[in-house]
Protein backbone atom coordinates (compact mmCIF):
# COMPACT_ATOMS: atom_id res chain seq x y z
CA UNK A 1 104.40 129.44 140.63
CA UNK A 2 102.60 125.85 140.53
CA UNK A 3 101.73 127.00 136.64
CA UNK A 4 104.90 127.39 135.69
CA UNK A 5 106.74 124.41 137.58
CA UNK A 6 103.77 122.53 135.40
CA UNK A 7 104.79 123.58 132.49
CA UNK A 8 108.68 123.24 132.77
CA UNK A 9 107.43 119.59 133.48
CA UNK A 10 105.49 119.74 130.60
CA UNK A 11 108.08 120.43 128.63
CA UNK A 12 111.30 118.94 129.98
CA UNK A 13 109.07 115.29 129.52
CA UNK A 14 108.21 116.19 126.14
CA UNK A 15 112.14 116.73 125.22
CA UNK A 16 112.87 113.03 126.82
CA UNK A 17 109.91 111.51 125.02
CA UNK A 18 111.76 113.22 121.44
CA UNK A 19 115.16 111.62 122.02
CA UNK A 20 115.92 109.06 119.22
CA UNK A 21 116.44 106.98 122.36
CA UNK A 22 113.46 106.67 124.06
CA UNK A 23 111.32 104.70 121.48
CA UNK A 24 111.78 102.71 118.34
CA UNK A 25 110.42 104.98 115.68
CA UNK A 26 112.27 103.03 112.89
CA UNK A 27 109.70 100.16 113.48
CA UNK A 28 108.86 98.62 110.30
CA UNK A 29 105.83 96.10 111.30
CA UNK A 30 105.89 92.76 109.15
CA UNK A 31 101.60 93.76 109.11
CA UNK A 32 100.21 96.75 108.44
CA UNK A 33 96.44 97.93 108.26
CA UNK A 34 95.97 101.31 106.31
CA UNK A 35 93.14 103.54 106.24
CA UNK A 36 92.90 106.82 104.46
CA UNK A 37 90.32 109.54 103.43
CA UNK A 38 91.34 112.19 100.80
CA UNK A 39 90.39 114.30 97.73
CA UNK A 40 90.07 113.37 93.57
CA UNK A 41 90.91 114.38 90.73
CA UNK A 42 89.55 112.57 87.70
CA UNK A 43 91.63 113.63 84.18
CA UNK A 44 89.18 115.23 81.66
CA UNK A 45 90.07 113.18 78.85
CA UNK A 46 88.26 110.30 80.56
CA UNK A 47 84.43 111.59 80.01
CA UNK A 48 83.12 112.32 76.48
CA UNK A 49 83.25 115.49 74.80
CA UNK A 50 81.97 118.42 76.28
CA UNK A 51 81.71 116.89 80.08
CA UNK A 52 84.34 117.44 82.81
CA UNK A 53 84.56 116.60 86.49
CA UNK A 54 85.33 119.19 89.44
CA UNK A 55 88.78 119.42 89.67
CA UNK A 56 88.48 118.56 93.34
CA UNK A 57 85.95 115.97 94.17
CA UNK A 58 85.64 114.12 97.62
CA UNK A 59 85.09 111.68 98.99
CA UNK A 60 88.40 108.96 98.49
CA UNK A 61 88.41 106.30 100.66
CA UNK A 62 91.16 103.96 100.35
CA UNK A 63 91.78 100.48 102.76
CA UNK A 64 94.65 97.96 102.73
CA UNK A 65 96.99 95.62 104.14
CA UNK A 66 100.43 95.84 103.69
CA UNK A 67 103.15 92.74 104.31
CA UNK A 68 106.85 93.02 104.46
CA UNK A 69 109.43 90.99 103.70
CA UNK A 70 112.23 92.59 104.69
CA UNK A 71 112.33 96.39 106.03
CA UNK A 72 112.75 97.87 103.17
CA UNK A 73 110.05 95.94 100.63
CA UNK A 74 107.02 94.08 100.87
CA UNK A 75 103.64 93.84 99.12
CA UNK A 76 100.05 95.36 99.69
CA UNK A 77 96.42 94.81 98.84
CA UNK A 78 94.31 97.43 98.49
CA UNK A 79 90.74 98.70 98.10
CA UNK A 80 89.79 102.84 96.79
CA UNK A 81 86.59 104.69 96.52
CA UNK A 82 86.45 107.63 94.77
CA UNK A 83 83.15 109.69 93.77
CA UNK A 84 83.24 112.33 91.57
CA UNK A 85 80.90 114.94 90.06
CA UNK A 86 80.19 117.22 87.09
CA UNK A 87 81.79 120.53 87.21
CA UNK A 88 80.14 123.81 86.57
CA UNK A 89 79.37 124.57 82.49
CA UNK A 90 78.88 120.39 82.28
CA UNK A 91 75.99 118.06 82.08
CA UNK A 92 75.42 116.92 85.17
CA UNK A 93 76.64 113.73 86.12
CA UNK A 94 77.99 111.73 89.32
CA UNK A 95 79.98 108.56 89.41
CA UNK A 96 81.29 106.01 91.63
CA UNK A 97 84.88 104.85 90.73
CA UNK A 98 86.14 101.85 92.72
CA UNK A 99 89.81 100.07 91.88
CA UNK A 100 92.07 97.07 93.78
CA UNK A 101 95.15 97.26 93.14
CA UNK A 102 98.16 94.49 94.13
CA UNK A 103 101.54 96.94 94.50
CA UNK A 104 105.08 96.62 95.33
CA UNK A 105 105.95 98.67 98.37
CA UNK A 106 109.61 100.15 99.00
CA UNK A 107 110.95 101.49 101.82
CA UNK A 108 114.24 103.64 100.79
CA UNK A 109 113.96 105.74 104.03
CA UNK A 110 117.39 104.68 105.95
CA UNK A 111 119.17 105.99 102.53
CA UNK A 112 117.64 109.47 103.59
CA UNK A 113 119.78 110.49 106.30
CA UNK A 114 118.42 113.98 106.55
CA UNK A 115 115.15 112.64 107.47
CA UNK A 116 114.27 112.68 111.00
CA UNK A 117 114.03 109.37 113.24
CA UNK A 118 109.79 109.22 113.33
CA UNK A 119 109.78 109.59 109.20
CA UNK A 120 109.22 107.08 107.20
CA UNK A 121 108.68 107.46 102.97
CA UNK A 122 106.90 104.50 101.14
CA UNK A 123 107.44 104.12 97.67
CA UNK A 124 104.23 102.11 95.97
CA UNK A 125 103.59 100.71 92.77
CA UNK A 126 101.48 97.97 90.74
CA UNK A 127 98.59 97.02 88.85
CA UNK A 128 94.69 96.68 90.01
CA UNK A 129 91.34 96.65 87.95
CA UNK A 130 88.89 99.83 87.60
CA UNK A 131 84.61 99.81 87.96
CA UNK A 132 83.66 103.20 87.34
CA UNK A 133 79.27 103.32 87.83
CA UNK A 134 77.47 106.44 87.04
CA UNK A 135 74.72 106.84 89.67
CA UNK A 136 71.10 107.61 88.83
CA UNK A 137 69.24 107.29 85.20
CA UNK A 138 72.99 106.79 83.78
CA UNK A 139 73.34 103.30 84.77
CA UNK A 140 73.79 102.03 81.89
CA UNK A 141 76.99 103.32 81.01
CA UNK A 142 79.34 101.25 83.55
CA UNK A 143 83.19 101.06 82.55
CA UNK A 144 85.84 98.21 83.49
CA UNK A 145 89.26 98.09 82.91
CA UNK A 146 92.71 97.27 83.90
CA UNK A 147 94.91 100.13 85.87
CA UNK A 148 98.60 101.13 87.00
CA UNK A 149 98.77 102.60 90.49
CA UNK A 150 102.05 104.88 91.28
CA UNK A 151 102.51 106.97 94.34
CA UNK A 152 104.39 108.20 97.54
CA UNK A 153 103.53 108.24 101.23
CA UNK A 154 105.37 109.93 104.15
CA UNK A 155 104.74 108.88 107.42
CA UNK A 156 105.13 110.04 110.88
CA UNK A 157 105.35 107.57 114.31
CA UNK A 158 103.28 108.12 116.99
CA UNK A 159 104.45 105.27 118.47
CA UNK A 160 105.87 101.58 117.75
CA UNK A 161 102.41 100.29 116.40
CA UNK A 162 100.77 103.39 114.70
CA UNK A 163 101.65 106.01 112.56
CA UNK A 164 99.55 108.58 110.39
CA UNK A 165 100.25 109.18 106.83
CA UNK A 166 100.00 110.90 103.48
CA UNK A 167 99.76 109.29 100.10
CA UNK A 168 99.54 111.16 96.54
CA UNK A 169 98.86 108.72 93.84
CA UNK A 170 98.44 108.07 90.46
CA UNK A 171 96.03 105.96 89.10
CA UNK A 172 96.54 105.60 85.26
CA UNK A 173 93.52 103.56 83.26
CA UNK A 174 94.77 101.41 80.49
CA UNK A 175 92.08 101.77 78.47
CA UNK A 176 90.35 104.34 75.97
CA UNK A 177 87.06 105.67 75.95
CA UNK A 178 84.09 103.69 73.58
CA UNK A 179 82.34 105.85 71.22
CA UNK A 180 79.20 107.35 71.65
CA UNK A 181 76.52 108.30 69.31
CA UNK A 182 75.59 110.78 70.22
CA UNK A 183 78.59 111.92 72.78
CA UNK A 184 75.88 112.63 75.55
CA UNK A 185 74.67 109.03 75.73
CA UNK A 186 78.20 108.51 76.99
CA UNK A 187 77.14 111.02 79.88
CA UNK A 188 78.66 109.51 82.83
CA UNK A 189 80.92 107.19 81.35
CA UNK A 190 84.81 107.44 82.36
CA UNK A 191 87.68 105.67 81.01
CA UNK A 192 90.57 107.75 82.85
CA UNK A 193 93.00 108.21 84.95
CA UNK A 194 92.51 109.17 88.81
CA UNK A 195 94.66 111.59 90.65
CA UNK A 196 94.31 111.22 94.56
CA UNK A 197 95.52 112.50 97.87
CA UNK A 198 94.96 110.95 101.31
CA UNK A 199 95.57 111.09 104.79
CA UNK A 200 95.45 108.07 106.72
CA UNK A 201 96.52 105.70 109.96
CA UNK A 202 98.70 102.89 109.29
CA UNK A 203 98.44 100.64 112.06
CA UNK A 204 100.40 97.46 112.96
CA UNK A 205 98.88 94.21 113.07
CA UNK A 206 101.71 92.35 114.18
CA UNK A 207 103.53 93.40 116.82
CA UNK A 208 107.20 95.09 116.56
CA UNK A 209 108.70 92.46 114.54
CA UNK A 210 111.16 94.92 112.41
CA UNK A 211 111.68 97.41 115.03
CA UNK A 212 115.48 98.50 115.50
């Protein structure tokens, strides 16, 4: 009998605690910090001939902090790691690929009326610089070059000050890849485009400045 009186608790608080009423889940702090691990997927046209990554590669790591203006747009800074490796049938290789990126962020969620009160979607977008460094005895062939970052995350409040996230993004190089002669001293060498999906916290830095 105890068990179940326990458990109708249980669940009659958890009901309360889910009413649009009984916290702000439309907060939109003026700070954010974001972390976020995830997967890779490096586009083959980036390596030389006759090399190719794994079409999933972890880890990504990416860090940031995010600044609104207003609700619905701000700005944020951001760091990524990704690592990526040789897939089967290719020389082997491994490489390091590192961006920043300075994006546009825009919140169109309270035109989404279907979504419910503890969603959030983030619309980001802007352009950041690539180091790609193979590791090991391919050194030598470190890339640079300027990038366009495009993606999406959806996020879900677990309360006023945190929330955790997903992002899929698009990192596209603006670049093309040097010539080689011969193609495998270009081992290692990437001048692509990144494909990556995270999950993350995003966790407010300033309070509940925005928060309805």
């Amino acid at each position: 009998m105890k068990y179940h009186y326990r458990l109708y608790l249980f669940i009659l608080m958890a009901f309360f605690m889910t009413l649009p009423g009984y916290g702000q889940f439309k907060a939109t702090s003026k700070w954010k910090a974001l972390f976020a691990v995830g997967v890779n997927y490096p586009t083959t046209d980036g390596f030389v001939d006759g090399t190719y990554a794994k079409p999933i590669n972890f880890p990504t790591v990416n860090i940031g902090i995010q600044h609104m203006f207003k609700r619905t747009y701000g700005v944020k800074l951001d760091y990524g790691f990704n690592r990526f490796r040789n897939d089967d049938g290719s020389p082997e290789f491994k490489v390091n690929y590192s961006r920043i990126n300075v994006q546009f962020v825009l919140d169109p969620t309270e035109y989404f009326g279907f979504l419910p009160r503890r969603f959030r979607t983030i619309l980001h977008a802007g352009p950041g610089y690539s180091f790609t460094t193979p590791l090991g005895s391919l050194g030598d062939n470190k890339q640079s070059y300027l990038n366009i970052l495009g993606g999406l995350e959806v996020h879900y409040a677990i309360n006023e000050k945190v929330s955790i996230y997903t992002d899929v993004a698009y990192i596209y190089g603006l670049t093309s890849l040097d010539d080689y002669d011969p193609v495998l001293s270009g081992l290692g060498a990437f001048n692509g485009s990144v494909f990556n999906v995270t999950f993350g916290l995003a966790v407010s830095l300033s309070g509940c400045q925005y928060c309805d």
